[in-house]
PDB file of N, CA and C in Angstrom:
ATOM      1  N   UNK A   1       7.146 -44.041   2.368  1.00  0.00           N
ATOM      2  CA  UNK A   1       7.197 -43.241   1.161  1.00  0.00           C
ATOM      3  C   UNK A   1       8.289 -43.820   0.256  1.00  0.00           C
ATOM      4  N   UNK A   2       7.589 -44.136  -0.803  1.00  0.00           N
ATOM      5  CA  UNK A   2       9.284 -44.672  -1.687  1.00  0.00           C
ATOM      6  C   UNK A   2       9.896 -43.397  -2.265  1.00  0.00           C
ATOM      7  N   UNK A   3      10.842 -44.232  -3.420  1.00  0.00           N
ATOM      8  CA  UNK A   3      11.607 -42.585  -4.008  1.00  0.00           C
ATOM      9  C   UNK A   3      10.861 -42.051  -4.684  1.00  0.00           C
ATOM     10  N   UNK A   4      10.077 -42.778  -5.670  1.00  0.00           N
ATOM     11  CA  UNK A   4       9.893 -42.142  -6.325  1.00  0.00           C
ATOM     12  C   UNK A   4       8.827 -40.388  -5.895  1.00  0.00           C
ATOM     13  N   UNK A   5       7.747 -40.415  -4.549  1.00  0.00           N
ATOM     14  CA  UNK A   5       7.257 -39.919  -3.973  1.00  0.00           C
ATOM     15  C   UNK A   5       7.736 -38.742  -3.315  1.00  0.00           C
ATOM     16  N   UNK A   6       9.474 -39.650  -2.494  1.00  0.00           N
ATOM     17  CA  UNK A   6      10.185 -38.402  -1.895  1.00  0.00           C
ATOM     18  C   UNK A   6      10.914 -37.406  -2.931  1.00  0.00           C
ATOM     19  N   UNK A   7      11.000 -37.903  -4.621  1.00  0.00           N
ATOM     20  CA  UNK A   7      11.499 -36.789  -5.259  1.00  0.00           C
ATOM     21  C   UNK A   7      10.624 -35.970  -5.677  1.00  0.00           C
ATOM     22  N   UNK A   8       9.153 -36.646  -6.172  1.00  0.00           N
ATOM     23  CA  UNK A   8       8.003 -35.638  -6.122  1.00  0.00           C
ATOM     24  C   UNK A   8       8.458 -34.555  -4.569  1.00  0.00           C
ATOM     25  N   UNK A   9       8.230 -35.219  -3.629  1.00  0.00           N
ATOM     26  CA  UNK A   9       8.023 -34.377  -2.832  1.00  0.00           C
ATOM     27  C   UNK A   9       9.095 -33.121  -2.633  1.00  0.00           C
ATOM     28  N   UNK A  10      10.171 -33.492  -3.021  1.00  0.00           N
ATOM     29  CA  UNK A  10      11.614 -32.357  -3.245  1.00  0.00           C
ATOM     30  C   UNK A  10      11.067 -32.108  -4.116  1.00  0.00           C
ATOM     31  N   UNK A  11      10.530 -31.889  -5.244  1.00  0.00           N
ATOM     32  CA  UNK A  11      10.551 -31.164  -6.470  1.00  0.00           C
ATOM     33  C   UNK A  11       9.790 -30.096  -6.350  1.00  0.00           C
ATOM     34  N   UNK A  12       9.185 -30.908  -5.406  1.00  0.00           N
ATOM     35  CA  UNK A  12       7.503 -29.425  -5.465  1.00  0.00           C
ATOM     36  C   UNK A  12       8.234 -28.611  -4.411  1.00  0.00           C
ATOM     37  N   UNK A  13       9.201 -28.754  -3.206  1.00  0.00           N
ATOM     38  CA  UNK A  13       9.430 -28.134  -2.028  1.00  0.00           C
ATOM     39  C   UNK A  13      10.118 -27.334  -2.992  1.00  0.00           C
ATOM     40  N   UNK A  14      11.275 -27.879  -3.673  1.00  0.00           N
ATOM     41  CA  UNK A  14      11.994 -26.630  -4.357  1.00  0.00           C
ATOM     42  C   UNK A  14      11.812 -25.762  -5.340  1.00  0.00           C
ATOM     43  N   UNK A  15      10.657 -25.997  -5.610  1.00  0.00           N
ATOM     44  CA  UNK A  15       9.667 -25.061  -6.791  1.00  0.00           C
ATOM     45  C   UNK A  15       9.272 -23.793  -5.673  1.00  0.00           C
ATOM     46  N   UNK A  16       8.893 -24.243  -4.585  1.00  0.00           N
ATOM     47  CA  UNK A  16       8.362 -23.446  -3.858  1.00  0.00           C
ATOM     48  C   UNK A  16       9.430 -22.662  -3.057  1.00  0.00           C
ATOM     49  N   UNK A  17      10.721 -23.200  -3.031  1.00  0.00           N
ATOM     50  CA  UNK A  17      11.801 -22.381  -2.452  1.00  0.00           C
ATOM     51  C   UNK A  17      12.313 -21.690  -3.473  1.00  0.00           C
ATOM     52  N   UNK A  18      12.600 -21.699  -4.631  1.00  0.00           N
ATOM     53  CA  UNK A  18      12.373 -21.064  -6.117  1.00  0.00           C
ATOM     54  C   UNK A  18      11.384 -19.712  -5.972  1.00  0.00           C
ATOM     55  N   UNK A  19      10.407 -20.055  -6.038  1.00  0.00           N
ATOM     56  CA  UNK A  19       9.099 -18.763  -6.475  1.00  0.00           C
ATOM     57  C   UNK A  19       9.309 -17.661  -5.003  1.00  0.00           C
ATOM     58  N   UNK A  20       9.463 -18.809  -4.072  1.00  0.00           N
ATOM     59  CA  UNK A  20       9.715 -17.317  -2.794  1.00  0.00           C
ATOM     60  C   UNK A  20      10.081 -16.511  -2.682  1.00  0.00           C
ATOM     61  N   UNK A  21      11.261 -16.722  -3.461  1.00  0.00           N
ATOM     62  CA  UNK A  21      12.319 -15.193  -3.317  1.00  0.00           C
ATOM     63  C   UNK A  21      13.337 -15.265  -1.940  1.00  0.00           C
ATOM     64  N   UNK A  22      12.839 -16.341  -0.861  1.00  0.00           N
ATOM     65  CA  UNK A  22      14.325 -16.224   0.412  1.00  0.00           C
ATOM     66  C   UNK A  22      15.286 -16.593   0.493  1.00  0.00           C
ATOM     67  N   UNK A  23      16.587 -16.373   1.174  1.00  0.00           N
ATOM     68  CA  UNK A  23      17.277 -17.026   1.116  1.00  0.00           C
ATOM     69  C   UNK A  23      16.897 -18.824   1.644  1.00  0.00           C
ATOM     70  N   UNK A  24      18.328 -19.415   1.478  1.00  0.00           N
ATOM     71  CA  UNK A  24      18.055 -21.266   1.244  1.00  0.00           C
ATOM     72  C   UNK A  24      17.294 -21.218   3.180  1.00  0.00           C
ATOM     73  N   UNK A  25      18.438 -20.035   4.030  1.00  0.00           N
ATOM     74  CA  UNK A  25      18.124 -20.372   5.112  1.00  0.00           C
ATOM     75  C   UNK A  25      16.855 -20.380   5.310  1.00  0.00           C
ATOM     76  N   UNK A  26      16.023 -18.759   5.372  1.00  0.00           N
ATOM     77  CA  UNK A  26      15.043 -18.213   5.625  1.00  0.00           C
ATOM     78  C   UNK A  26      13.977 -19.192   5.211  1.00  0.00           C
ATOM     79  N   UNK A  27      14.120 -19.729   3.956  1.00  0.00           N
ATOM     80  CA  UNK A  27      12.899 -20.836   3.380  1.00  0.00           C
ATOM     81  C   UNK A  27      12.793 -21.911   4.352  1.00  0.00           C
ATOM     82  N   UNK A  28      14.467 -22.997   4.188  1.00  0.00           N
ATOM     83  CA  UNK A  28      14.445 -23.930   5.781  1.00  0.00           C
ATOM     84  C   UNK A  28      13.736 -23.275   6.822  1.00  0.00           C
ATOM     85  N   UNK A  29      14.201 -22.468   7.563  1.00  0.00           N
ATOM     86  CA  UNK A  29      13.765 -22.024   8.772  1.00  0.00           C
ATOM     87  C   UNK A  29      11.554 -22.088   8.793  1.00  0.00           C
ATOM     88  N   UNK A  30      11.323 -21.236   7.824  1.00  0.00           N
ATOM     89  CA  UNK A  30       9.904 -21.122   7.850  1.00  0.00           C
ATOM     90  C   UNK A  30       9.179 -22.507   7.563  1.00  0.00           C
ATOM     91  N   UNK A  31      10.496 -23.388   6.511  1.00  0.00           N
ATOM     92  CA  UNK A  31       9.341 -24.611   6.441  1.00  0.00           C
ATOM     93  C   UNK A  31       9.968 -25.898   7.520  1.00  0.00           C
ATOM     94  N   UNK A  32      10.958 -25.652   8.155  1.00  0.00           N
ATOM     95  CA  UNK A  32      11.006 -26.667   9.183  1.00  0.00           C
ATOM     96  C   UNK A  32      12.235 -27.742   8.658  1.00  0.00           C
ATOM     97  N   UNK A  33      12.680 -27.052   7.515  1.00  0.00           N
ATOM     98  CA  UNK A  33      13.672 -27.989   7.304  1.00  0.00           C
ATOM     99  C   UNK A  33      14.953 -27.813   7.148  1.00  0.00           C
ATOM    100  N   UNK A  34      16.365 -28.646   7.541  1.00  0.00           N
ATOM    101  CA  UNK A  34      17.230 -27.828   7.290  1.00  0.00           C
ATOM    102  C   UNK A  34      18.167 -27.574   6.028  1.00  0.00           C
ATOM    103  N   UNK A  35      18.661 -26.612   6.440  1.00  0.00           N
ATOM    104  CA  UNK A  35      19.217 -26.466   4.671  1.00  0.00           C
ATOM    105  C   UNK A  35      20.211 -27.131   4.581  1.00  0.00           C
ATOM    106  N   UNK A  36      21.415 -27.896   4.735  1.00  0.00           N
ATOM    107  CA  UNK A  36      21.728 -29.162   4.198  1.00  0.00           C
ATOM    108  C   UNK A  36      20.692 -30.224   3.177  1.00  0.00           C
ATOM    109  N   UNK A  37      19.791 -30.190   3.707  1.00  0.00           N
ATOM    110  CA  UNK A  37      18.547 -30.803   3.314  1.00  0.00           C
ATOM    111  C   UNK A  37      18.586 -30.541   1.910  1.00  0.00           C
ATOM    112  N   UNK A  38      18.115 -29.200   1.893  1.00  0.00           N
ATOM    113  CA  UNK A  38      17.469 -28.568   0.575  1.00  0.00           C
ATOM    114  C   UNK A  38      18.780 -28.601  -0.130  1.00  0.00           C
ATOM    115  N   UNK A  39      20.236 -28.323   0.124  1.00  0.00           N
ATOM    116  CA  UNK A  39      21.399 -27.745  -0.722  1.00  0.00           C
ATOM    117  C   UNK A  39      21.566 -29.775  -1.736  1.00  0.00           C
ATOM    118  N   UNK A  40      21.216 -30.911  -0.668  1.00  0.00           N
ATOM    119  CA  UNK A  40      21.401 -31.940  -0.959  1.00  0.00           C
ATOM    120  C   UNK A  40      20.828 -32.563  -2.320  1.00  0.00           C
ATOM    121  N   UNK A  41      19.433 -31.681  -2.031  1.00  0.00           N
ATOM    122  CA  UNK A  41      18.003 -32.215  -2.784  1.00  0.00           C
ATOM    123  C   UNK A  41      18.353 -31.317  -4.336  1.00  0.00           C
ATOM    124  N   UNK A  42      18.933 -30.127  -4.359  1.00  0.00           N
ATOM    125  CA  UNK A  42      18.883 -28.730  -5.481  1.00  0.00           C
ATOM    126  C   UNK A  42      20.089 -29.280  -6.193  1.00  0.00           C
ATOM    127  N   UNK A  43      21.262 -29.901  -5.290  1.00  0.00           N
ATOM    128  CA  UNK A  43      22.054 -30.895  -6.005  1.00  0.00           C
ATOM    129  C   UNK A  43      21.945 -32.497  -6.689  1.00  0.00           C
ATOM    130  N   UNK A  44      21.124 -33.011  -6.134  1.00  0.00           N
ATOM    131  CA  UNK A  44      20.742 -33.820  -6.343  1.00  0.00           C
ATOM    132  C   UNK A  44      19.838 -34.167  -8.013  1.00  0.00           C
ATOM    133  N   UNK A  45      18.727 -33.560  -7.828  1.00  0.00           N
ATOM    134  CA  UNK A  45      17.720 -32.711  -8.801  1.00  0.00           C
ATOM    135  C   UNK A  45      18.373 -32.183 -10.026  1.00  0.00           C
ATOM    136  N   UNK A  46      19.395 -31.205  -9.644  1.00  0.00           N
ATOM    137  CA  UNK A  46      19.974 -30.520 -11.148  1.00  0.00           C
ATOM    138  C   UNK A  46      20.830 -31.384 -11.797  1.00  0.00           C
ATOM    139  N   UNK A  47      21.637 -32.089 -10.613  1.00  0.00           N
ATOM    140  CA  UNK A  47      22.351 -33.108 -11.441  1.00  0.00           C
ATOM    141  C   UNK A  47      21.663 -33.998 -12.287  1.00  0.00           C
ATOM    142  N   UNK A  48      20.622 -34.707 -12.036  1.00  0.00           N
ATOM    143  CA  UNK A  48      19.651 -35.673 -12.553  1.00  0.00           C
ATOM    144  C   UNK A  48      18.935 -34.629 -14.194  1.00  0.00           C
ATOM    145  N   UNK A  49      19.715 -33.692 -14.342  1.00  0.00           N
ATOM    146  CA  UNK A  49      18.975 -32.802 -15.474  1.00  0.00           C
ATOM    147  C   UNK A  49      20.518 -32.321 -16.410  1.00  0.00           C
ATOM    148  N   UNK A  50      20.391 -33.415 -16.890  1.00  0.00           N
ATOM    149  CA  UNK A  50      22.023 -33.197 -17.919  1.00  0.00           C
ATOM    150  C   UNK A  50      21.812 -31.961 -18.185  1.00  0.00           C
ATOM    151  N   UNK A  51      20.886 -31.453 -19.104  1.00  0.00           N
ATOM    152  CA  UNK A  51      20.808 -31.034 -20.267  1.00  0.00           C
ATOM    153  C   UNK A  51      20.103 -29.620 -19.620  1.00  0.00           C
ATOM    154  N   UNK A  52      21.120 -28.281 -19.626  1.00  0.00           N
ATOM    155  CA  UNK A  52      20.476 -27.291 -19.166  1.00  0.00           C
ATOM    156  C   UNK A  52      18.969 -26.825 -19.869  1.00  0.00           C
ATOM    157  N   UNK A  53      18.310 -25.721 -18.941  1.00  0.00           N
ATOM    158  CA  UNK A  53      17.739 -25.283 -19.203  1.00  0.00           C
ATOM    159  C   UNK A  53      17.743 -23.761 -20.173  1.00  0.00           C
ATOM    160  N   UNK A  54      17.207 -24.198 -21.767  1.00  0.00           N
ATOM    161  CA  UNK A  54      17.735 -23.302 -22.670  1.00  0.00           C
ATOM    162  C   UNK A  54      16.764 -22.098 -22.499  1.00  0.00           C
ATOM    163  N   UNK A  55      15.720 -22.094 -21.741  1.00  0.00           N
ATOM    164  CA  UNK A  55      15.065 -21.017 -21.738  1.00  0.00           C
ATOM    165  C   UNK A  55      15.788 -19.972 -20.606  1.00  0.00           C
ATOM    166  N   UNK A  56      15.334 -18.448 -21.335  1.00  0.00           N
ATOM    167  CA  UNK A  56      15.978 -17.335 -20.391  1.00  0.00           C
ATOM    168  C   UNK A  56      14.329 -17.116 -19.799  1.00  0.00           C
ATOM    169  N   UNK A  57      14.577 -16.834 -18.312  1.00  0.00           N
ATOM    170  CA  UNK A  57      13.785 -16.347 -17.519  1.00  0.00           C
ATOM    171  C   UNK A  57      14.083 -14.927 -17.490  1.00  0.00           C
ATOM    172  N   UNK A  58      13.230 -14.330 -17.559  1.00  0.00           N
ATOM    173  CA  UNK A  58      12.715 -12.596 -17.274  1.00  0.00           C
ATOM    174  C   UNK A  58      12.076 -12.132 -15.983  1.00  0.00           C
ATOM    175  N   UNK A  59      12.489 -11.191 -15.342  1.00  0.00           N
ATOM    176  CA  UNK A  59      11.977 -11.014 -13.793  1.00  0.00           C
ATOM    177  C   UNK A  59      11.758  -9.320 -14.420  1.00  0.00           C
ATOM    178  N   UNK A  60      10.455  -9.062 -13.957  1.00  0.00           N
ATOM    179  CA  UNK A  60      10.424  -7.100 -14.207  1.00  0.00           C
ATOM    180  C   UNK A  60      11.049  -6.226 -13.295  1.00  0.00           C
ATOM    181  N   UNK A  61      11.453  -5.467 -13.096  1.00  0.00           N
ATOM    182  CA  UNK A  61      11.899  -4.329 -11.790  1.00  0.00           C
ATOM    183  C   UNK A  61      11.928  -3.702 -12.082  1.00  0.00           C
ATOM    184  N   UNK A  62      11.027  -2.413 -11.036  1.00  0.00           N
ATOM    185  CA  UNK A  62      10.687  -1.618 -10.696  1.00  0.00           C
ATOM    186  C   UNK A  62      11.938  -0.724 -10.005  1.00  0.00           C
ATOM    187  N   UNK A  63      12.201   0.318 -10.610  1.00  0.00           N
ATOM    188  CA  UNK A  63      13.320   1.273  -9.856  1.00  0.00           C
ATOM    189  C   UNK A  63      12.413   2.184  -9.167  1.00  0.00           C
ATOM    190  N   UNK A  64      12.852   1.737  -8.097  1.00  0.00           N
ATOM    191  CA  UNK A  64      12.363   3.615  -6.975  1.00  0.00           C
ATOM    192  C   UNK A  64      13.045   4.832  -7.576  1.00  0.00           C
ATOM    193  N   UNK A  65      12.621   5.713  -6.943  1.00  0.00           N
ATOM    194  CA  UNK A  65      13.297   7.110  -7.664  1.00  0.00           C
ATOM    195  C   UNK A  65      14.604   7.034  -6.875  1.00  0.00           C
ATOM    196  N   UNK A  66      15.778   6.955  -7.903  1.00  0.00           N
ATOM    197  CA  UNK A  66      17.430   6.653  -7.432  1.00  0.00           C
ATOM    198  C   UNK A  66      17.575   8.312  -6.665  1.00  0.00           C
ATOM    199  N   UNK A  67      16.961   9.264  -6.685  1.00  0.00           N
ATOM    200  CA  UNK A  67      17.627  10.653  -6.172  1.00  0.00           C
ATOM    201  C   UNK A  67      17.067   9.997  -4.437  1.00  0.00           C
ATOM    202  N   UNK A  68      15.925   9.488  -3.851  1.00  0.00           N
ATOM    203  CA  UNK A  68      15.690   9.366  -2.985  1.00  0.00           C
ATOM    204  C   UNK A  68      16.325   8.174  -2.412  1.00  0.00           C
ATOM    205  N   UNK A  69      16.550   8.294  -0.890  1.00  0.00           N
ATOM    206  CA  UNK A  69      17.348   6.959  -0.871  1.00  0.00           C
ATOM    207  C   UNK A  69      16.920   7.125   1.033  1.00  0.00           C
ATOM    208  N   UNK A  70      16.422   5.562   1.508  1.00  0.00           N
ATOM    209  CA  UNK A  70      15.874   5.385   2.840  1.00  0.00           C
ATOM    210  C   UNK A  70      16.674   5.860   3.620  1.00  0.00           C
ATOM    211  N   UNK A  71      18.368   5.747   2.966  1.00  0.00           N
ATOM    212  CA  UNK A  71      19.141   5.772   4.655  1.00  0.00           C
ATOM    213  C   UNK A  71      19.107   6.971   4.815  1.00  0.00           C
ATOM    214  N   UNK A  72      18.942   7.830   3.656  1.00  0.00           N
ATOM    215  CA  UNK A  72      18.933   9.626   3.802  1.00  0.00           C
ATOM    216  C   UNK A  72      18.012  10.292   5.140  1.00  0.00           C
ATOM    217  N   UNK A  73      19.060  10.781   6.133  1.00  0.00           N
ATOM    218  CA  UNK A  73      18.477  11.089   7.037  1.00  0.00           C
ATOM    219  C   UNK A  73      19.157  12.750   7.339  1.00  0.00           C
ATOM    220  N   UNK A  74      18.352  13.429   8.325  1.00  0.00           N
ATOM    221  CA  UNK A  74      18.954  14.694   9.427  1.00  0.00           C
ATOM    222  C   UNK A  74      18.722  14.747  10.446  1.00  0.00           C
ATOM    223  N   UNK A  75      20.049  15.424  10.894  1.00  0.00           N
ATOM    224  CA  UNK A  75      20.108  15.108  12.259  1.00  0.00           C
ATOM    225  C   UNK A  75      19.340  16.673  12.938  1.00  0.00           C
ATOM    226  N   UNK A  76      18.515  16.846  13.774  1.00  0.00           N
ATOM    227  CA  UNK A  76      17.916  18.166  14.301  1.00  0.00           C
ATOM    228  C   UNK A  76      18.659  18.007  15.577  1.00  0.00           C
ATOM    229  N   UNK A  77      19.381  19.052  16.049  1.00  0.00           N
ATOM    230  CA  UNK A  77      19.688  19.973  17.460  1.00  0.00           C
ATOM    231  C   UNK A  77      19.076  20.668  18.338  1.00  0.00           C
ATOM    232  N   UNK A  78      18.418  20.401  19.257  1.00  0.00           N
ATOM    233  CA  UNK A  78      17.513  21.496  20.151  1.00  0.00           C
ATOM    234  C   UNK A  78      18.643  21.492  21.802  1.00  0.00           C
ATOM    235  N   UNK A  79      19.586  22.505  21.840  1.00  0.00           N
ATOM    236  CA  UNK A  79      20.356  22.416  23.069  1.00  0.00           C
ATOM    237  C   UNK A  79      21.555  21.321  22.593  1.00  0.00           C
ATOM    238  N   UNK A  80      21.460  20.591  23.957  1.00  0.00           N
ATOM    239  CA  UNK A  80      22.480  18.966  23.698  1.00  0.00           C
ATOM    240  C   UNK A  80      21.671  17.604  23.900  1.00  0.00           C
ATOM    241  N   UNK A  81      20.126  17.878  23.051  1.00  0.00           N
ATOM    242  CA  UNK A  81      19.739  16.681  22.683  1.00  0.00           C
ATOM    243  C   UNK A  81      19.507  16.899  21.149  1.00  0.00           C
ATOM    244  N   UNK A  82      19.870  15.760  20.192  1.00  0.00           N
ATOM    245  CA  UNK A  82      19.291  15.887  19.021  1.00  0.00           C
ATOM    246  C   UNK A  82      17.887  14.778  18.913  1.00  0.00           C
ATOM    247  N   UNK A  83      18.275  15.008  17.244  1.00  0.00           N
ATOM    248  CA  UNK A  83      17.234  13.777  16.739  1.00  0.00           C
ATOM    249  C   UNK A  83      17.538  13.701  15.189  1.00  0.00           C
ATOM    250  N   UNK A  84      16.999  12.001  14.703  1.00  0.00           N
ATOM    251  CA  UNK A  84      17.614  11.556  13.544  1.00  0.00           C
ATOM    252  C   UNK A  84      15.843  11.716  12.885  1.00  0.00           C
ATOM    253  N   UNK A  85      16.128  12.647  12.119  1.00  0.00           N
ATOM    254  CA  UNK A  85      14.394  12.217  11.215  1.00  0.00           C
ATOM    255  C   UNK A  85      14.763  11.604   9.683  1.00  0.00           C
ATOM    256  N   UNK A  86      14.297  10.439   9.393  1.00  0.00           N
ATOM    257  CA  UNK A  86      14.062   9.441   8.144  1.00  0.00           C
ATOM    258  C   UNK A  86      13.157  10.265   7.421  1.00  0.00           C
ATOM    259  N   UNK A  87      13.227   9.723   5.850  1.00  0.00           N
ATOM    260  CA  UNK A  87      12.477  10.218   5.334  1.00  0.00           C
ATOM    261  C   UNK A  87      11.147   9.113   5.754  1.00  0.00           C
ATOM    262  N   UNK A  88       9.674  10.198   5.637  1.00  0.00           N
ATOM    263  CA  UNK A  88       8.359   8.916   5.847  1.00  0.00           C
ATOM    264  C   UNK A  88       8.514   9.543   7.514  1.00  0.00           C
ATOM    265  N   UNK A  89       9.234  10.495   7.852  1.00  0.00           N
ATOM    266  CA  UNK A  89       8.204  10.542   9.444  1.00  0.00           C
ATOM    267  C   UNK A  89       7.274  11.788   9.456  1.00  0.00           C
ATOM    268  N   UNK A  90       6.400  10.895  10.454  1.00  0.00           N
ATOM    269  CA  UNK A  90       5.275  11.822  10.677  1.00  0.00           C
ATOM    270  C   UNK A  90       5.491  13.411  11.234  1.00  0.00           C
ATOM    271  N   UNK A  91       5.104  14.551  10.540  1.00  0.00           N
ATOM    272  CA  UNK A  91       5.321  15.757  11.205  1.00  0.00           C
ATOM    273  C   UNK A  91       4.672  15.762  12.484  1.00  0.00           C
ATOM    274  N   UNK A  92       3.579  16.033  12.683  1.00  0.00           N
ATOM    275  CA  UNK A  92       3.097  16.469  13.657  1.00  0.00           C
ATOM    276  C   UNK A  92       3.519  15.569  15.073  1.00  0.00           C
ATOM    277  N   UNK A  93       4.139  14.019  15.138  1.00  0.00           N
ATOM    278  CA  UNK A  93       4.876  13.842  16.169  1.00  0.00           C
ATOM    279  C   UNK A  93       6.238  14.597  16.194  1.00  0.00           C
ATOM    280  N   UNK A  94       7.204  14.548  15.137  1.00  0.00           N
ATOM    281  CA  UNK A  94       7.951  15.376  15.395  1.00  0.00           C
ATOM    282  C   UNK A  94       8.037  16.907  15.952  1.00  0.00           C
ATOM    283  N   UNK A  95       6.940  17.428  15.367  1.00  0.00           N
ATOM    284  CA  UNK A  95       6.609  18.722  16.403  1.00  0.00           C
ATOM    285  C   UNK A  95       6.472  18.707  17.680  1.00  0.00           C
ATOM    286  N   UNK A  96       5.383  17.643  18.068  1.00  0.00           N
ATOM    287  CA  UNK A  96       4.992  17.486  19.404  1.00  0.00           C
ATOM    288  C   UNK A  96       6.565  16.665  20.120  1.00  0.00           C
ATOM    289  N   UNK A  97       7.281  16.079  19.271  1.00  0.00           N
ATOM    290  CA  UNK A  97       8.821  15.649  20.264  1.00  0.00           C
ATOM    291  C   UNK A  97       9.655  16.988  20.250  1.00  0.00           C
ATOM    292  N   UNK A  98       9.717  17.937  19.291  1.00  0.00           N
ATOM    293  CA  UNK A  98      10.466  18.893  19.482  1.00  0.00           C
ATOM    294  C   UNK A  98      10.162  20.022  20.536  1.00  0.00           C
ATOM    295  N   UNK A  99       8.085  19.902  21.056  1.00  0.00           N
ATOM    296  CA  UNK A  99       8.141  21.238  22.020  1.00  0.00           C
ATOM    297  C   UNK A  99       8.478  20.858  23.163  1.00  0.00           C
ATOM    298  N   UNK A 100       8.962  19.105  23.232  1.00  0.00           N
ATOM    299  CA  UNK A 100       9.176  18.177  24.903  1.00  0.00           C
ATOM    300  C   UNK A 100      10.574  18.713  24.672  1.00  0.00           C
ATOM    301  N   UNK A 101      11.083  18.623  23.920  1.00  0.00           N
ATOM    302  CA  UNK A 101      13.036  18.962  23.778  1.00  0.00           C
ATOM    303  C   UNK A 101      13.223  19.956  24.287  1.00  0.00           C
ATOM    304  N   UNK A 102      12.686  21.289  23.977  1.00  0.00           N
ATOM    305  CA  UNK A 102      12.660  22.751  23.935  1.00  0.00           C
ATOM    306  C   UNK A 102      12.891  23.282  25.705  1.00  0.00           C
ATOM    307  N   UNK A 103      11.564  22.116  26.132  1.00  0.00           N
ATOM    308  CA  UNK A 103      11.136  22.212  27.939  1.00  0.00           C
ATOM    309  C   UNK A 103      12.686  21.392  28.053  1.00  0.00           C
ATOM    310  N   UNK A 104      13.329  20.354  27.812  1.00  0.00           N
ATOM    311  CA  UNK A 104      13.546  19.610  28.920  1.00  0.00           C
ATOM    312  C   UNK A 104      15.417  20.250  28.591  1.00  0.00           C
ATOM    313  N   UNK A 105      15.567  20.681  27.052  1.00  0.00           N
ATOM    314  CA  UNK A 105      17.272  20.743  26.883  1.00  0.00           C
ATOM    315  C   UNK A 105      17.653  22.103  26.705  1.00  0.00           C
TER     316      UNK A 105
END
């Protein structure tokens, strides 16, 4: 492979480590390469590009509803066993774990 091929070939890898969204590791890891590699190639590449890039990129986001929040949890007491319920759990197992609590605490 000459150079000119292996920088095609970095250019397109880091387009594609770009659009993914992972970290440098997570991308190495899934594509087999290591990140020294890629940190070499992203340096390499930008340096070879005097002249920044004057365009602003725009990304959209979506806010979840800020009053709700995943880690928001409660803790239930039956005796001296509890339990942690998340928001998103299913009732009717929780019922059916709370009438095993009831028998056993």
């Amino acid at each position: 492979m000459d150079k000119n091929e292996l920088r095609r070939e970095w250019e397109q890898r880091i387009a594609d480590y770009r659009a993914s969204g992972l970290t440098q590791a997570k991308w190495c890891e899934r594509n087999r390469l290591k990140v020294h590699q890629l940190k070499y190639w992203l340096k390499r590449l930008e340096g070879s590009n005097a002249t920044p890039n004057p365009s602003t990129k725009w990304a959209s986001v979506v806010m979840a509803d800020p009053s709700i929040h995943e880690e928001d949890s409660i803790q239930v007491k039956i005796g001296e066993c509890s339990i942690e319920v998340k928001q998103g759990f299913n009732p009717s197992l929780f019922a059916d774990v709370v009438k095993v609590l009831k028998t056993l605490c």
